[in-house]
N, C-alpha and C. Protein backbone atom coordinates (compact mmCIF):
# COMPACT_ATOMS: atom_id res chain seq x y z
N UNK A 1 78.41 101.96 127.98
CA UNK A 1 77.90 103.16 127.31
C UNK A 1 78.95 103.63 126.31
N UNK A 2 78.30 103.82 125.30
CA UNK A 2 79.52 104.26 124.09
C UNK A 2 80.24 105.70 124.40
N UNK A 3 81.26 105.44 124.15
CA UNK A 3 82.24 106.94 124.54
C UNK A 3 81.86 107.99 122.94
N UNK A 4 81.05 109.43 123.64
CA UNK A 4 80.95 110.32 123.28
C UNK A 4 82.13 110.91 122.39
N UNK A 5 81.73 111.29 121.48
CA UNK A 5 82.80 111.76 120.18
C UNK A 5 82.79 113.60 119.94
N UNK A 6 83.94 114.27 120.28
CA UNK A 6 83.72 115.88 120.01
C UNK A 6 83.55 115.62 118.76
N UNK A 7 82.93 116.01 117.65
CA UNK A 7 83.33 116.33 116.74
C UNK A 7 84.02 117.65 116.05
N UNK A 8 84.21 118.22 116.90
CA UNK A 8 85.02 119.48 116.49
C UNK A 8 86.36 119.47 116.88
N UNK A 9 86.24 118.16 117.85
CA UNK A 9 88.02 117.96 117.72
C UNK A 9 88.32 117.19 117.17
N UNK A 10 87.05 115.84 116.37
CA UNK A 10 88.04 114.97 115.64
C UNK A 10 88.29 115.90 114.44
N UNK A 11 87.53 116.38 113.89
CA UNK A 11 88.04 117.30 112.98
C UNK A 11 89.07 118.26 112.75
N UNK A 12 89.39 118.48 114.14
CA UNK A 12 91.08 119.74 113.92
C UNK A 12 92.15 118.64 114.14
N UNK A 13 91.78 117.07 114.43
CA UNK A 13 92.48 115.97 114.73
C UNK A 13 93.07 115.66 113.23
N UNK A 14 92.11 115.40 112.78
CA UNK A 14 91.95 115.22 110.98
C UNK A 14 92.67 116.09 110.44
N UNK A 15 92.31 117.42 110.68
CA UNK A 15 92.93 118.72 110.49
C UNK A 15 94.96 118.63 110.66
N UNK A 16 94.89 118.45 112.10
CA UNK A 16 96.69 117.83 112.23
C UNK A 16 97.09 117.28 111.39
N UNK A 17 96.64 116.27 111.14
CA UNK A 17 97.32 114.66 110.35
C UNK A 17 97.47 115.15 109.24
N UNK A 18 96.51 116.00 108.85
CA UNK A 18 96.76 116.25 107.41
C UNK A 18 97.65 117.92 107.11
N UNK A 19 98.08 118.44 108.12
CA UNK A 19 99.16 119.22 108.37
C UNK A 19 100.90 118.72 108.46
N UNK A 20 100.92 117.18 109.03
CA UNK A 20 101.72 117.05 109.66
C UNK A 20 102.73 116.18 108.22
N UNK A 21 101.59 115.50 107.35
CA UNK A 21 101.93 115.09 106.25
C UNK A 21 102.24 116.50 105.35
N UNK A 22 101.82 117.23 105.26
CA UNK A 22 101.90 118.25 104.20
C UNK A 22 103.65 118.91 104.17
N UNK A 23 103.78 119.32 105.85
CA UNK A 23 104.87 119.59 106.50
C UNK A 23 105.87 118.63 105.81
N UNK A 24 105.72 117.29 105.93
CA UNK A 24 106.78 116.58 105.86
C UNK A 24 107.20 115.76 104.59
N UNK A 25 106.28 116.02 103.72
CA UNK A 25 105.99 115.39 102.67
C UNK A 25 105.25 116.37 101.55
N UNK A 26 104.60 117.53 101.88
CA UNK A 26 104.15 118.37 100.52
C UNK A 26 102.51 117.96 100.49
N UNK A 27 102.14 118.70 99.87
CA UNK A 27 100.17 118.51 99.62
C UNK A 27 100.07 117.05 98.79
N UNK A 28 100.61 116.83 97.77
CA UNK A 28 100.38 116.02 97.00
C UNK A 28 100.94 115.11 97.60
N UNK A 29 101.18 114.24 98.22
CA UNK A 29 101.19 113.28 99.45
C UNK A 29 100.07 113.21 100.02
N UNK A 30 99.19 114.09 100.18
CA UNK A 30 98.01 114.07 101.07
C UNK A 30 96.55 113.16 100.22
N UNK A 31 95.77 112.55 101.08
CA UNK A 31 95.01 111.57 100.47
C UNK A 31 94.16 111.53 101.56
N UNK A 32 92.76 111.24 101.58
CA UNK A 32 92.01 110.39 102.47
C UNK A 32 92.50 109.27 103.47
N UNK A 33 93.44 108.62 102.66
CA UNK A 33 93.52 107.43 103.16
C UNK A 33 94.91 107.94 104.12
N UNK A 34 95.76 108.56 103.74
CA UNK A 34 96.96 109.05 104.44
C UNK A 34 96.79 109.51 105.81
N UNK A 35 95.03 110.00 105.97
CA UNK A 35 95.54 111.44 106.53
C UNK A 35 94.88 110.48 107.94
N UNK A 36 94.22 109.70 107.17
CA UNK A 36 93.41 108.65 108.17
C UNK A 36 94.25 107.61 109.13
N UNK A 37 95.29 107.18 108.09
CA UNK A 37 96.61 106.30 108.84
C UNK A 37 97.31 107.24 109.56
N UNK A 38 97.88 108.27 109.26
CA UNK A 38 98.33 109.27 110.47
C UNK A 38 97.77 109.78 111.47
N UNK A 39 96.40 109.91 111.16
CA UNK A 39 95.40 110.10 112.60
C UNK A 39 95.25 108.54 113.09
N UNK A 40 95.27 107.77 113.09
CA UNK A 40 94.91 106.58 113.69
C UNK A 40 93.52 105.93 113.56
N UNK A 41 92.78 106.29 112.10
CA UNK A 41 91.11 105.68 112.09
C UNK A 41 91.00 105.78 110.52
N UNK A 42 90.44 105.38 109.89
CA UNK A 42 89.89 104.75 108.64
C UNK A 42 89.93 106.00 107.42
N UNK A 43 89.71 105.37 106.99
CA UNK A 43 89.11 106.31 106.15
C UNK A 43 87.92 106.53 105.55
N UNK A 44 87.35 105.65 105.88
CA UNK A 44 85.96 105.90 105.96
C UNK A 44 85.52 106.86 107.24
N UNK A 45 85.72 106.88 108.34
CA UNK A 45 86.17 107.74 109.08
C UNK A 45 86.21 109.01 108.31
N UNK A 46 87.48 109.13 108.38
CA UNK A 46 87.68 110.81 107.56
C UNK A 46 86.74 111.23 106.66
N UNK A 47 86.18 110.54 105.91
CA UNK A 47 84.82 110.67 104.90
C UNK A 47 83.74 111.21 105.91
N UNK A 48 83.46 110.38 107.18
CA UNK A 48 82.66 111.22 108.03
C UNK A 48 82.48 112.07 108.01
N UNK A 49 83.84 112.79 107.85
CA UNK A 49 83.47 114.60 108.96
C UNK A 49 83.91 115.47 107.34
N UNK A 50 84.65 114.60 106.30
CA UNK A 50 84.97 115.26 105.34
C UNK A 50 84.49 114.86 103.88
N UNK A 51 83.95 115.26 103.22
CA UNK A 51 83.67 114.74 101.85
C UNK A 51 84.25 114.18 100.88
N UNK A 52 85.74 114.67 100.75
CA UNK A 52 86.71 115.26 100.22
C UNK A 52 88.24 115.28 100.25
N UNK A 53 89.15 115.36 99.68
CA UNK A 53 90.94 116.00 100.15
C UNK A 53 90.62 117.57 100.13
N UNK A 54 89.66 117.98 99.36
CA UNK A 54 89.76 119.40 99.33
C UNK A 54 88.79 119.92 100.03
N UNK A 55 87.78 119.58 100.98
CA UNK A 55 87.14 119.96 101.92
C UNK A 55 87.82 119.45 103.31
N UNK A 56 88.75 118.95 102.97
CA UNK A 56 89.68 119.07 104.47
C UNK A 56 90.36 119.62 104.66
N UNK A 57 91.57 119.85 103.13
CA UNK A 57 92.46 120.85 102.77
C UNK A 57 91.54 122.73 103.27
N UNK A 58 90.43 122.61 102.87
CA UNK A 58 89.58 123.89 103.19
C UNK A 58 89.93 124.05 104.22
N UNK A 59 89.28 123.27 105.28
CA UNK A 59 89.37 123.18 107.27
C UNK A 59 90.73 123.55 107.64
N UNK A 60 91.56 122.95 107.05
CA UNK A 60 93.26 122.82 107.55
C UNK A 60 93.51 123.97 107.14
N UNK A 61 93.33 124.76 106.40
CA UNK A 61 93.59 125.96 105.97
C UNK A 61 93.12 127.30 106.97
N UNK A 62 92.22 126.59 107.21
CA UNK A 62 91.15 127.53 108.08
C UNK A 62 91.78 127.47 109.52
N UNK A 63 92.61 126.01 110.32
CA UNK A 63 92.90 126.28 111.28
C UNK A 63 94.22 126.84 111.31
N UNK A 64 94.82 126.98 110.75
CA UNK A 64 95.82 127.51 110.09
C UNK A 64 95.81 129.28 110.28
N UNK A 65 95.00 129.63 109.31
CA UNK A 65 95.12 130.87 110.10
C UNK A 65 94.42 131.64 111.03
N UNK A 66 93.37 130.59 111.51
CA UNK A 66 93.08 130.85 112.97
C UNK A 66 94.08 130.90 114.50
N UNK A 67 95.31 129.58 113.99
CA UNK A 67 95.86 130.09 114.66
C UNK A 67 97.22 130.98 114.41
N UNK A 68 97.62 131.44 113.35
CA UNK A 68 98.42 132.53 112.93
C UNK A 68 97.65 133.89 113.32
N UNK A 69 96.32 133.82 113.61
CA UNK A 69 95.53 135.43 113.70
C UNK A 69 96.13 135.28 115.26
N UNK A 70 95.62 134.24 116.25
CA UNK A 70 95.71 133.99 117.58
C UNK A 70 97.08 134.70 118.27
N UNK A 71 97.93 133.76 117.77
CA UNK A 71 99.68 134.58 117.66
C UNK A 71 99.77 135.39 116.98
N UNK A 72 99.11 136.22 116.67
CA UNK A 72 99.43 137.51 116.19
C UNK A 72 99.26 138.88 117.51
N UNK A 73 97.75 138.19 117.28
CA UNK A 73 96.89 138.82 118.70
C UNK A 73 97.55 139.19 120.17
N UNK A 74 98.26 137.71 120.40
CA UNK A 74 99.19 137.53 121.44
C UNK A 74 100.22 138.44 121.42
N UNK A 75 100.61 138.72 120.42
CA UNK A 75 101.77 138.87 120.27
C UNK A 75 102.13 140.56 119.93
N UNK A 76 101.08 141.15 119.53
CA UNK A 76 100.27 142.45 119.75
C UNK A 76 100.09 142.97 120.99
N UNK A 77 99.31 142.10 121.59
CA UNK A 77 99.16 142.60 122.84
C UNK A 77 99.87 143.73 123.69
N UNK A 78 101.51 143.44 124.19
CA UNK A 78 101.73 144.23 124.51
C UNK A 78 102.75 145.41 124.25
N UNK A 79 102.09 145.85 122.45
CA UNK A 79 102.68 146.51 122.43
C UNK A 79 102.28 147.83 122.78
N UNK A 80 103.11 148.61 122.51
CA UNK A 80 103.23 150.59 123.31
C UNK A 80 102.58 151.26 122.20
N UNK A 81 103.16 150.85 121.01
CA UNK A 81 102.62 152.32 119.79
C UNK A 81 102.59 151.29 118.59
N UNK A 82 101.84 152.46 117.63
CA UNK A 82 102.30 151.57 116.06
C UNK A 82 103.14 150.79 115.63
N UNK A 83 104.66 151.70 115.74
CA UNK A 83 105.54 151.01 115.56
C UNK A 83 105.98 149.44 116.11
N UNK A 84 106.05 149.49 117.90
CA UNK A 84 105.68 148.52 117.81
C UNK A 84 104.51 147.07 117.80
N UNK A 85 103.47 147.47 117.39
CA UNK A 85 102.36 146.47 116.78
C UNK A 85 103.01 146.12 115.65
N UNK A 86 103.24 147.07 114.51
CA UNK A 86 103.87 146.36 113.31
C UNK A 86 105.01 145.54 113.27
N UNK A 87 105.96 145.80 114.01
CA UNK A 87 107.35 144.69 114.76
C UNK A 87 106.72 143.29 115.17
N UNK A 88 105.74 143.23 116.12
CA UNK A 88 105.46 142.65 116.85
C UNK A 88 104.58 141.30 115.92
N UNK A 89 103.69 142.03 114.88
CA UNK A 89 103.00 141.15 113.85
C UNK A 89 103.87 140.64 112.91
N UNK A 90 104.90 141.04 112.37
CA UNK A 90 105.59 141.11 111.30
C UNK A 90 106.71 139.70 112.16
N UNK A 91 107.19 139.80 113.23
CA UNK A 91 107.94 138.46 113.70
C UNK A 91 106.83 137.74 113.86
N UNK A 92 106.01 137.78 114.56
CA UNK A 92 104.85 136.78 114.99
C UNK A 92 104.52 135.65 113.42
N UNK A 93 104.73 136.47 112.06
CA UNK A 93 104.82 135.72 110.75
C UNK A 93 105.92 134.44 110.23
N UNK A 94 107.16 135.10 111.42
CA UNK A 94 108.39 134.58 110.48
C UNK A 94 108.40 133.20 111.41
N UNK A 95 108.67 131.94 110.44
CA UNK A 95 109.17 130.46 111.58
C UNK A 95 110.70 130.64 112.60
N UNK A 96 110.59 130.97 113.40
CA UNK A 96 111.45 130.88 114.17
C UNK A 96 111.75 130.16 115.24
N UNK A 97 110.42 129.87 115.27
CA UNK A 97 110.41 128.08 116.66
C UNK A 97 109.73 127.36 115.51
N UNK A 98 109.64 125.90 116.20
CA UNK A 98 109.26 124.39 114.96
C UNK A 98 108.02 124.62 114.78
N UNK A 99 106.90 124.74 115.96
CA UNK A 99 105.86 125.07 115.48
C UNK A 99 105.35 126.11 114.62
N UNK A 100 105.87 127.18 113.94
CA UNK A 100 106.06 128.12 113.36
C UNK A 100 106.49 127.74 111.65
N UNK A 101 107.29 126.88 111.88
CA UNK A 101 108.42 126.26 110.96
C UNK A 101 107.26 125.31 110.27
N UNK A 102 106.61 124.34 110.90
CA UNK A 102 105.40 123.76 110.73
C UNK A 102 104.52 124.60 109.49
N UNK A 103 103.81 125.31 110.21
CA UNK A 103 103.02 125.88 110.02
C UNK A 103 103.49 126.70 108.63
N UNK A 104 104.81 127.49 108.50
CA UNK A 104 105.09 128.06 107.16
C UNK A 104 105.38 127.28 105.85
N UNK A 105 105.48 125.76 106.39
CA UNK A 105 105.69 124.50 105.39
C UNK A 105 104.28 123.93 104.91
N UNK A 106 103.18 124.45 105.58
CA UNK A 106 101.89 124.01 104.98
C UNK A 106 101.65 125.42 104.56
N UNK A 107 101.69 126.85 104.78
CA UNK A 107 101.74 127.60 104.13
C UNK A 107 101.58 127.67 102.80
N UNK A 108 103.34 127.55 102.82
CA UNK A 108 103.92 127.25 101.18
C UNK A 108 103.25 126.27 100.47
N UNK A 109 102.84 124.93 101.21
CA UNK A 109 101.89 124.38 100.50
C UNK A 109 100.86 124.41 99.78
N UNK A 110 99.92 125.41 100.67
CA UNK A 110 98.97 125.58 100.20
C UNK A 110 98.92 127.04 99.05
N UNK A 111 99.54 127.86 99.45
CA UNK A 111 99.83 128.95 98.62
C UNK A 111 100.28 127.84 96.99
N UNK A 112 100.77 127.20 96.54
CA UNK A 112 101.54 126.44 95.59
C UNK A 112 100.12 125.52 95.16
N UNK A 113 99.16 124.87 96.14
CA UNK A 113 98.48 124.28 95.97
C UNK A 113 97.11 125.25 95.18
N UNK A 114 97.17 125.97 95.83
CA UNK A 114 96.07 127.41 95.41
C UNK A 114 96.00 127.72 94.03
N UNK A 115 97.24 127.28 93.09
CA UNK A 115 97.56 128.22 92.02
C UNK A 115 97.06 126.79 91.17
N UNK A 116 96.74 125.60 91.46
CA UNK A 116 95.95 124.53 90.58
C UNK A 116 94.89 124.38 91.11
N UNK A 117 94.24 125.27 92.21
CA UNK A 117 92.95 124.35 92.60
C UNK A 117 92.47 125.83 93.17
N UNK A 118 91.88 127.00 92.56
CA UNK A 118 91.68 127.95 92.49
C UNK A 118 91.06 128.72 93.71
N UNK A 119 89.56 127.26 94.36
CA UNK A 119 88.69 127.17 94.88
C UNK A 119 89.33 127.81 96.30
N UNK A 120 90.35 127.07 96.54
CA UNK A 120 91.08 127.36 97.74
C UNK A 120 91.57 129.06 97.91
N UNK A 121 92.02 129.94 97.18
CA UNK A 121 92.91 131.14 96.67
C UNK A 121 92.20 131.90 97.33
N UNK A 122 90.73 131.97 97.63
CA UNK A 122 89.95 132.87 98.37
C UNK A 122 90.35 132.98 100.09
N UNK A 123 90.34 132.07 100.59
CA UNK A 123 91.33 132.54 102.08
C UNK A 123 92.47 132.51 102.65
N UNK A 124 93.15 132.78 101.23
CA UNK A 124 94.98 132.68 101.31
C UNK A 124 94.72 134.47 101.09
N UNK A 125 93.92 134.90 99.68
CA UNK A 125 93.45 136.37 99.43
C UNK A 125 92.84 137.20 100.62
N UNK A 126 91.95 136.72 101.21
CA UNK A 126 91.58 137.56 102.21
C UNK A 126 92.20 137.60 103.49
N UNK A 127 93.35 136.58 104.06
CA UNK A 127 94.06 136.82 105.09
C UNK A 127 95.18 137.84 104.54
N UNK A 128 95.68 137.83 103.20
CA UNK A 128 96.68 138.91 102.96
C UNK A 128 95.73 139.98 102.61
N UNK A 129 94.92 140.24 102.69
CA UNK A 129 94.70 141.55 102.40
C UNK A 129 94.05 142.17 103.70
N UNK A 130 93.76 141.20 104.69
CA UNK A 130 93.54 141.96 105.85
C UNK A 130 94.55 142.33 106.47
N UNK A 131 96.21 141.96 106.77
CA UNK A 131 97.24 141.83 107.07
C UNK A 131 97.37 143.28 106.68
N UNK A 132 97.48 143.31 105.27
CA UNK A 132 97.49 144.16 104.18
C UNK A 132 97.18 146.25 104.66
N UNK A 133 95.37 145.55 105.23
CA UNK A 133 94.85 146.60 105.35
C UNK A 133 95.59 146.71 106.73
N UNK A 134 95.53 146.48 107.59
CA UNK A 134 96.19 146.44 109.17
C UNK A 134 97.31 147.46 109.24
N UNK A 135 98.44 146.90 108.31
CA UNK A 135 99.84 147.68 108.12
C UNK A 135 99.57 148.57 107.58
N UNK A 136 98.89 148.66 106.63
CA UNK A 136 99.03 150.35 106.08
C UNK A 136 97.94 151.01 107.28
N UNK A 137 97.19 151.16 107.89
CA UNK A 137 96.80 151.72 108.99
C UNK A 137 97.78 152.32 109.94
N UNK A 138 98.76 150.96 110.32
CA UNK A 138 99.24 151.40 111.31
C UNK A 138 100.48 151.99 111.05
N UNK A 139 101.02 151.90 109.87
CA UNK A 139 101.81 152.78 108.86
C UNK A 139 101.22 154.10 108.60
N UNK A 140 100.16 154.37 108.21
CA UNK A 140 99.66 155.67 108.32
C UNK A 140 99.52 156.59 109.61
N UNK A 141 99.59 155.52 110.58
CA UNK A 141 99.48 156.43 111.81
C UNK A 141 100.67 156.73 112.18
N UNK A 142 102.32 156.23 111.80
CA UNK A 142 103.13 156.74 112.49
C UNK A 142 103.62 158.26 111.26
N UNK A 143 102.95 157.45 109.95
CA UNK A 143 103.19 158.71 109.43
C UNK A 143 102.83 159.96 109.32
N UNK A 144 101.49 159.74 110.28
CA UNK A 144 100.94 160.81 110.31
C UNK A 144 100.02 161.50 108.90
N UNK A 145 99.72 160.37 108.47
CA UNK A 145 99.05 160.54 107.54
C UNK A 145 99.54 160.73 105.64
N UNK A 146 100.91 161.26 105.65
CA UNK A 146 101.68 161.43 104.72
C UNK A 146 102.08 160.27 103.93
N UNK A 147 102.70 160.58 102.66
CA UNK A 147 103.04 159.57 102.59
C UNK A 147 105.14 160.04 102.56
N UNK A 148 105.32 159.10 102.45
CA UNK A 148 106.76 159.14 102.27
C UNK A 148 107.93 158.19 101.80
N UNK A 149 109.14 158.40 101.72
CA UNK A 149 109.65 157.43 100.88
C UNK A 149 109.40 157.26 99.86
N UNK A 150 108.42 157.81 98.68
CA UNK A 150 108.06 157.63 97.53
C UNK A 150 106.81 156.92 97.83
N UNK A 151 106.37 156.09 98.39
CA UNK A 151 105.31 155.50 99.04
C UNK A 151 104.42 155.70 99.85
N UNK A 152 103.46 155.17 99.15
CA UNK A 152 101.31 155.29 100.05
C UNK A 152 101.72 154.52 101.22
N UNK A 153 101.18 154.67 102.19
CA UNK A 153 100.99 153.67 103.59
C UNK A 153 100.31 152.29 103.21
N UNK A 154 100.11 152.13 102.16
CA UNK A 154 99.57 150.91 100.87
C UNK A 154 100.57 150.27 100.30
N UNK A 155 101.12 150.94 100.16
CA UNK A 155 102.46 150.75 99.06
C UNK A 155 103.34 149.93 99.85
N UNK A 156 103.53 150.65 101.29
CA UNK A 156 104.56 150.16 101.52
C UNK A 156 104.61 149.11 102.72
N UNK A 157 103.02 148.71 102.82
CA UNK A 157 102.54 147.61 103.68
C UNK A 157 103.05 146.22 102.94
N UNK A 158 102.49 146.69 101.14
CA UNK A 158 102.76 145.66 100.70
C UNK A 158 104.09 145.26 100.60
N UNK A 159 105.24 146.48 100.49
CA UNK A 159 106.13 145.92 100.44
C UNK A 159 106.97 145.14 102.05
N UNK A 160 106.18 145.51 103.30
CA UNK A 160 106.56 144.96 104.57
C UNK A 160 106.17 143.49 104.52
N UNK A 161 105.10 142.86 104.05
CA UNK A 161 104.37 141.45 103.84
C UNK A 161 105.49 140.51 102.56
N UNK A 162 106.13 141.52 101.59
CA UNK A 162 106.52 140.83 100.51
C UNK A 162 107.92 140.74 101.59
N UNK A 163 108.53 141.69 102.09
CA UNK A 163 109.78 141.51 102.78
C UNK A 163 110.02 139.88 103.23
N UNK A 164 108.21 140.35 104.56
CA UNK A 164 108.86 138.57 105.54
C UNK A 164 108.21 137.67 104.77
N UNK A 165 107.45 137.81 103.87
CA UNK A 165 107.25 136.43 103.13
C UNK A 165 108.56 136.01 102.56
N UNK A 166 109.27 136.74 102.02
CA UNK A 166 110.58 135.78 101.57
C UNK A 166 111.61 135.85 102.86
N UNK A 167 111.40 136.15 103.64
CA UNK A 167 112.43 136.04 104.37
C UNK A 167 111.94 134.66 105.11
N UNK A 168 110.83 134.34 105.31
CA UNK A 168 110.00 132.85 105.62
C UNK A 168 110.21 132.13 105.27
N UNK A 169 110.63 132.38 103.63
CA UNK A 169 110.93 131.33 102.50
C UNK A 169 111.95 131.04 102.68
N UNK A 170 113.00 131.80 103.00
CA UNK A 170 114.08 131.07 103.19
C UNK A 170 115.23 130.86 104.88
N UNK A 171 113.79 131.58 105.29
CA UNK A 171 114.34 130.91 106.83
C UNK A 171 114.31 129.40 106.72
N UNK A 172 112.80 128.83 106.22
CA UNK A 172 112.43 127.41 106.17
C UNK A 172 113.67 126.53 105.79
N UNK A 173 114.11 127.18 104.38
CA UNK A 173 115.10 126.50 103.76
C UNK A 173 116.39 126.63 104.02
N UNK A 174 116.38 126.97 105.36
CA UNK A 174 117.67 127.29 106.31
C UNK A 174 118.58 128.26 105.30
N UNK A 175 118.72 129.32 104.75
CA UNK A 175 119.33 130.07 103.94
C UNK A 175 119.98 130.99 104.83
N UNK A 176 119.32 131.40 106.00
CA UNK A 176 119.45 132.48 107.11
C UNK A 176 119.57 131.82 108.33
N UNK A 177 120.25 132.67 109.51
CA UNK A 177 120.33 132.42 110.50
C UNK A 177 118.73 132.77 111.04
N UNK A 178 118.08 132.70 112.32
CA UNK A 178 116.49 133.98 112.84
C UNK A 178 117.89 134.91 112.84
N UNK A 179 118.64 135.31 113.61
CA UNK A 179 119.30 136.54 114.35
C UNK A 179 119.10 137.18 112.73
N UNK A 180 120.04 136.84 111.75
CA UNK A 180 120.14 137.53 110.31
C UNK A 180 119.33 138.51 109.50
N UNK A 181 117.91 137.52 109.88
CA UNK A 181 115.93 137.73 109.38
C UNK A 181 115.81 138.80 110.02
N UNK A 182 116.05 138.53 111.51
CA UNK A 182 115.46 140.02 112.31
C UNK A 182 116.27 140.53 111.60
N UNK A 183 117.14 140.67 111.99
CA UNK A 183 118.47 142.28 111.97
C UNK A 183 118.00 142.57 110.58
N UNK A 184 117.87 141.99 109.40
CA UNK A 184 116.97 142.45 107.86
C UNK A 184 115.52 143.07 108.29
N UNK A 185 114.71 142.51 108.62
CA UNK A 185 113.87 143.14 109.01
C UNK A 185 113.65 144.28 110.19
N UNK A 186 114.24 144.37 111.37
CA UNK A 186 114.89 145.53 111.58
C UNK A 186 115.15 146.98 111.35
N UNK A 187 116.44 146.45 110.41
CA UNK A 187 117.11 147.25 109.53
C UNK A 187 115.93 148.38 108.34
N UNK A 188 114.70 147.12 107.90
CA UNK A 188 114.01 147.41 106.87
C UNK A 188 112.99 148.30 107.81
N UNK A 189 112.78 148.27 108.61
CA UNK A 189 111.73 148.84 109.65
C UNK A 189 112.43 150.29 110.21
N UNK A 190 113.16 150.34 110.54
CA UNK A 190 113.88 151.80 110.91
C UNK A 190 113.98 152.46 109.64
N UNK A 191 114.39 152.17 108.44
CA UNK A 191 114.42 152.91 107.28
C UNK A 191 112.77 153.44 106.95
N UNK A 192 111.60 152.40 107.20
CA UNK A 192 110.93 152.83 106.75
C UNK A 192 109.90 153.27 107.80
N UNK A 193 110.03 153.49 109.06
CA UNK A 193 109.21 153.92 110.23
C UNK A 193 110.08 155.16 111.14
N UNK A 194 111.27 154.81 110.94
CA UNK A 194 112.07 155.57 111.48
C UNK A 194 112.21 155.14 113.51
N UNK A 195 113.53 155.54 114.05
CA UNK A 195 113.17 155.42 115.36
C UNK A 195 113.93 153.80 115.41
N UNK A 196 114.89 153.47 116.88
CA UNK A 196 115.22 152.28 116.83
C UNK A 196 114.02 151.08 116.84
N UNK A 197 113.81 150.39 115.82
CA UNK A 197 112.74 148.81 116.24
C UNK A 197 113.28 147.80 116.60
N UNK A 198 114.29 147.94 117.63
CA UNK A 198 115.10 146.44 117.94
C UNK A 198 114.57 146.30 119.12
N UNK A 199 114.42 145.02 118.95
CA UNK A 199 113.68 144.39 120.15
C UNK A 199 114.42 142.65 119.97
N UNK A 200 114.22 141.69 121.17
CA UNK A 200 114.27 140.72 121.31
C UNK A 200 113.28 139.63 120.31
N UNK A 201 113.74 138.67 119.56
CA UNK A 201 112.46 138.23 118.69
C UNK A 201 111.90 137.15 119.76
């Protein structure tokens, strides 16, 4: 009897391979035929479940920040107040273990990849702007509604997202120690929430 095929896992399978190349090698390395020799099946195969490099690139994108929402979630969980939910999301972003490290190297990929292939830019846009909307919420609630610092609870969400995005950027590229990243981010979080935010990352 022929062995039954998930297809929703060869597809996040597909999905890997073509993560694991991106990671280690950049988007433009990535191919049908690549992603097929790193998964272990054809490429005709991969044509199966995918049309495309850029209807897989879509998927991979998609599990991507399905599971960045997941660890976020987690990682939320148990916090006490605003303050810390926004701590708690804001490390949950930065690579600080490999799988993390992974994951911010197809990031960058695809963010870089986005800016020639447009099609893609729509769920790189709507995960930052839900992020987006999130922080200034929960920025508004410790402020109590005010604004302060010269800054909207808008204002200065965006500037919490622009913080650990470069601090991502160059955790990857080993520029920083993690201990360094936190204690910057930290540092940037008590100035602008007020109240100690040190915690263990």
């Amino acid at each position: 009897m022929p062995k039954r095929v998930d297809h929703a896992e060869r597809r996040e399978q597909l999905a890997e391979a073509l993560m694991r190349i991106a990671a280690e090698r950049g988007l433009e390395a990535v191919s049908l035929r690549h992603v097929g020799a790193e998964a272990g099946v054809t490429s005709g195969m991969v044509q199966h479940y995918f049309r495309s490099k850029d209807e897989l690139m879509a998927f991979a994108l998609e599990v991507v920040s399905e599971r960045v929402q997941a660890r976020a979630a987690a990682a939320m969980a148990d916090a006490r107040s605003a303050r810390e939910e926004i701590r708690a999301l804001l490390t949950s972003l930065l690579p600080l273990d490999e799988p993390r490290r992974v994951e911010g190297r197809v990031a960058l990929a695809f963010v870089s990849y986005s800016t020639v292939r447009p099609e893609l830019a729509p769920v790189l846009r709507q995960n930052t702007t839900g992020m987006r909307e999130h922080f200034a919420e929960q920025i508004r609630q410790v402020w109590a509604g005010e604004a302060r610092l010269g800054m909207t609870p808008s204002q200065a969400a965006t500037g919490l997202l622009a913080l650990v995005e470069g601090l991502g950027m160059h955790l990857l590229g080993e520029h920083y120690e993690p201990e360094e990243a936190l204690g910057v981010l930290d540092a940037h979080l008590e100035l602008l929430l007020g109240q100690s935010m040190r915690r263990s990352g």
